[in-house]
C-alpha atoms as a PDB file:
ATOM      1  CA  UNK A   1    -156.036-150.187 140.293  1.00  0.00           C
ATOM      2  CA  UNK A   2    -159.672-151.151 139.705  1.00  0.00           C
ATOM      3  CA  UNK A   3    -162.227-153.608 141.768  1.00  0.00           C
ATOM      4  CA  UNK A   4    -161.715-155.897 138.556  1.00  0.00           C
ATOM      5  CA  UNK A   5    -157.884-155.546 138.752  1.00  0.00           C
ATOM      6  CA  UNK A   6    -158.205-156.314 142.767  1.00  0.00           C
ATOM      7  CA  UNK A   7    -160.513-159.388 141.722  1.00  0.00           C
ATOM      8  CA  UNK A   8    -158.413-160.342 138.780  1.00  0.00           C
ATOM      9  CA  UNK A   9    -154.682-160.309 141.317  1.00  0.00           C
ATOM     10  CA  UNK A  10    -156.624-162.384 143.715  1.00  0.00           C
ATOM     11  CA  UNK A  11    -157.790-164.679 141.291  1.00  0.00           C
ATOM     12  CA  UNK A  12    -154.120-165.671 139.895  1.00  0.00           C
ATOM     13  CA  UNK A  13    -152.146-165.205 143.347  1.00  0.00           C
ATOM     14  CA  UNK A  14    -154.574-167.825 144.821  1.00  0.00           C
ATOM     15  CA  UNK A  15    -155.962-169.857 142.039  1.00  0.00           C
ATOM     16  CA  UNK A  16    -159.478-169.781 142.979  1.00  0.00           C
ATOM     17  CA  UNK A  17    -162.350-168.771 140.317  1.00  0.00           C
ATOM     18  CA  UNK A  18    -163.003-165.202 139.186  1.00  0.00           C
ATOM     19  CA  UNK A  19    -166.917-165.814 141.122  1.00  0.00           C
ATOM     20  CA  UNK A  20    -164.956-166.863 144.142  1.00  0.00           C
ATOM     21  CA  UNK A  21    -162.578-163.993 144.303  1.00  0.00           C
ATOM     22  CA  UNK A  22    -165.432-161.345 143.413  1.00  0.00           C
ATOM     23  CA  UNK A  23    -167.071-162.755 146.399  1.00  0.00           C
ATOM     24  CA  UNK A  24    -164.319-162.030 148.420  1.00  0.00           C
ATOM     25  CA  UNK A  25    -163.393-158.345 147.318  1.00  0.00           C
ATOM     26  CA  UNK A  26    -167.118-157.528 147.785  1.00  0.00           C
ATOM     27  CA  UNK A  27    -167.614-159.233 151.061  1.00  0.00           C
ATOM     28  CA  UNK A  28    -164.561-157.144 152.325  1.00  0.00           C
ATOM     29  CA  UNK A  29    -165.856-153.811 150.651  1.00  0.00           C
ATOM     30  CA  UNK A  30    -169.338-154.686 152.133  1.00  0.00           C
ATOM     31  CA  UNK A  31    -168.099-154.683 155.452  1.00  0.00           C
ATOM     32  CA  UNK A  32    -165.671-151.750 155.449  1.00  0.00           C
ATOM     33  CA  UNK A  33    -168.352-150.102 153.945  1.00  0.00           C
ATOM     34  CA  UNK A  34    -171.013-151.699 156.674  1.00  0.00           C
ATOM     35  CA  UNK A  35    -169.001-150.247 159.646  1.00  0.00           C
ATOM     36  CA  UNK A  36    -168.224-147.182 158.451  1.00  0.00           C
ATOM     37  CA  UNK A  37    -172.327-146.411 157.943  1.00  0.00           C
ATOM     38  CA  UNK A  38    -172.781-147.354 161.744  1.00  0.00           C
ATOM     39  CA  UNK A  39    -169.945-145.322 163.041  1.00  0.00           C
ATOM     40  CA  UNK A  40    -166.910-147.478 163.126  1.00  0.00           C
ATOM     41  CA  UNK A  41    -163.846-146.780 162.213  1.00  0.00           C
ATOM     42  CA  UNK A  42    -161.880-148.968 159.682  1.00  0.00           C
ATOM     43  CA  UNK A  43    -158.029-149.654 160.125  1.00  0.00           C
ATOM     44  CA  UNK A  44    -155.930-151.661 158.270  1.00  0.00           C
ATOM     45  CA  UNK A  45    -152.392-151.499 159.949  1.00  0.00           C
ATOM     46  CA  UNK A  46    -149.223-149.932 157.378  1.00  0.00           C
ATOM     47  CA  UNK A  47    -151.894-149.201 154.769  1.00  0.00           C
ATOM     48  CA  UNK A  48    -154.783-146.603 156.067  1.00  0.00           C
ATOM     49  CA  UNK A  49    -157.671-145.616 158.591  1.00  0.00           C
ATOM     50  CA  UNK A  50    -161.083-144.649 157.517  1.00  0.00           C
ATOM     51  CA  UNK A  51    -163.226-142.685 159.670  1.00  0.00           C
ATOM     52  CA  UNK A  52    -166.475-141.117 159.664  1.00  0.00           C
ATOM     53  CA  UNK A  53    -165.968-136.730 159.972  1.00  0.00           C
ATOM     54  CA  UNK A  54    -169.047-135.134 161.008  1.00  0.00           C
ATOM     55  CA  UNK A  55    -169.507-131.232 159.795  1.00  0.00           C
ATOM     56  CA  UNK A  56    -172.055-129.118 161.607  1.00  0.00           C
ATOM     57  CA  UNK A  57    -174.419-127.459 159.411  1.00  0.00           C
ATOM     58  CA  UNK A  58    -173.356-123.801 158.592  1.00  0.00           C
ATOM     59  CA  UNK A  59    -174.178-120.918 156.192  1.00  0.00           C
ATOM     60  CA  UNK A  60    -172.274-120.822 152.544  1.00  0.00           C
ATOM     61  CA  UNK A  61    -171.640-118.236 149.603  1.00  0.00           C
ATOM     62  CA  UNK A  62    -172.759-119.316 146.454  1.00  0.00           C
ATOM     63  CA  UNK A  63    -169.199-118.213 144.387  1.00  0.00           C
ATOM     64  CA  UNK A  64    -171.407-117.338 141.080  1.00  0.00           C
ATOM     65  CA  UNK A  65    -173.788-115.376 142.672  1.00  0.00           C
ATOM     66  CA  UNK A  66    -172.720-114.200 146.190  1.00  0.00           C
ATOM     67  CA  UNK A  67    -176.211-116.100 147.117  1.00  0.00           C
ATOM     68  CA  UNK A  68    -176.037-116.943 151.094  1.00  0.00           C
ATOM     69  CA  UNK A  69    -177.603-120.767 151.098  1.00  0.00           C
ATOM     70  CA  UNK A  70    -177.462-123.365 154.237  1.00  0.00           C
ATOM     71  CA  UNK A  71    -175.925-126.176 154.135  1.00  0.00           C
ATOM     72  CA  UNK A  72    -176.698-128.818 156.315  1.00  0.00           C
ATOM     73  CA  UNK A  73    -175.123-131.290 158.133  1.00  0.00           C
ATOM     74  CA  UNK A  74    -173.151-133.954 157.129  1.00  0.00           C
ATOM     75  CA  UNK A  75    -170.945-136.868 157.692  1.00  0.00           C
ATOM     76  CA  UNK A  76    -167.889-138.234 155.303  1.00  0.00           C
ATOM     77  CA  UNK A  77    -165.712-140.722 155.156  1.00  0.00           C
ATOM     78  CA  UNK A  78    -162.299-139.172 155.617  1.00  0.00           C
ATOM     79  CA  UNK A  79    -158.857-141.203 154.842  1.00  0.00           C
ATOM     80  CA  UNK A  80    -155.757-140.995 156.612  1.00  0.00           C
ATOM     81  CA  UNK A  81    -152.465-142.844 155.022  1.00  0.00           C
ATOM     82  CA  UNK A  82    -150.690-144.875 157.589  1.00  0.00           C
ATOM     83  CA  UNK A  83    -147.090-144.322 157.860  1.00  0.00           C
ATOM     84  CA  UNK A  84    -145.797-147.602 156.009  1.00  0.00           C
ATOM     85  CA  UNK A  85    -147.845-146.270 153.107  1.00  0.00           C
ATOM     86  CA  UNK A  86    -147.028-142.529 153.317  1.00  0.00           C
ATOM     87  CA  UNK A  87    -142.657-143.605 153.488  1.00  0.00           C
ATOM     88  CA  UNK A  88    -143.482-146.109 150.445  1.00  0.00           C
ATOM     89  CA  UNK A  89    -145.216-143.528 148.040  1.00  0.00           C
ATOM     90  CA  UNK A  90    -142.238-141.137 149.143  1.00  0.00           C
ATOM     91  CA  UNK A  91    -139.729-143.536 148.091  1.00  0.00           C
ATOM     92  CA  UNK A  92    -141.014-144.442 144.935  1.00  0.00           C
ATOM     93  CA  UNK A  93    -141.017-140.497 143.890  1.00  0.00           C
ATOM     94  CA  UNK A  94    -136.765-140.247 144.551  1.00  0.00           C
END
């Protein structure tokens, strides 16, 4: 599913005009996205949390070369499945 599928389901399951509904899938993106750049974590109960993972800087191996290169710090947003979501992909795979 895309951002224009998201905007498109919206749309028909509410009857409200495509501008209307894009406004509302980005608002909501926006502000996941928002919290997550100032530390929050994101949870949406039966579907996922997002977090923020910070990894200290360390030294690497270059696989091509062998080269030894630094690689600095970092933070990512890291997804975990809730359990609603996890037992519903399982079930659809029996």
């Amino acid at each position: 599913m895309t951002k224009s599928d998201l905007i498109s389901a919206l749309r028909k399951e509410h009857d409200i005009t495509r501008p209307e509904a894009n406004f509302i899938v980005n608002l909501f993106f926006d502000e996941m996205s928002n919290a997550l750049a100032n530390g929050d974590r994101v949870e949406i109960r039966g579907l996922c949390s997002i977090y923020v993972k910070k990894y200290k800087a360390y030294t690497g191996l270059n696989p091509k070369t062998g080269e030894r290169l630094k690689v600095k710090r970092k933070k990512l947003p890291f997804f975990k499945p809730g359990k609603e979501l996890k037992d519903r992909v399982d079930y659809q795979r029996i």
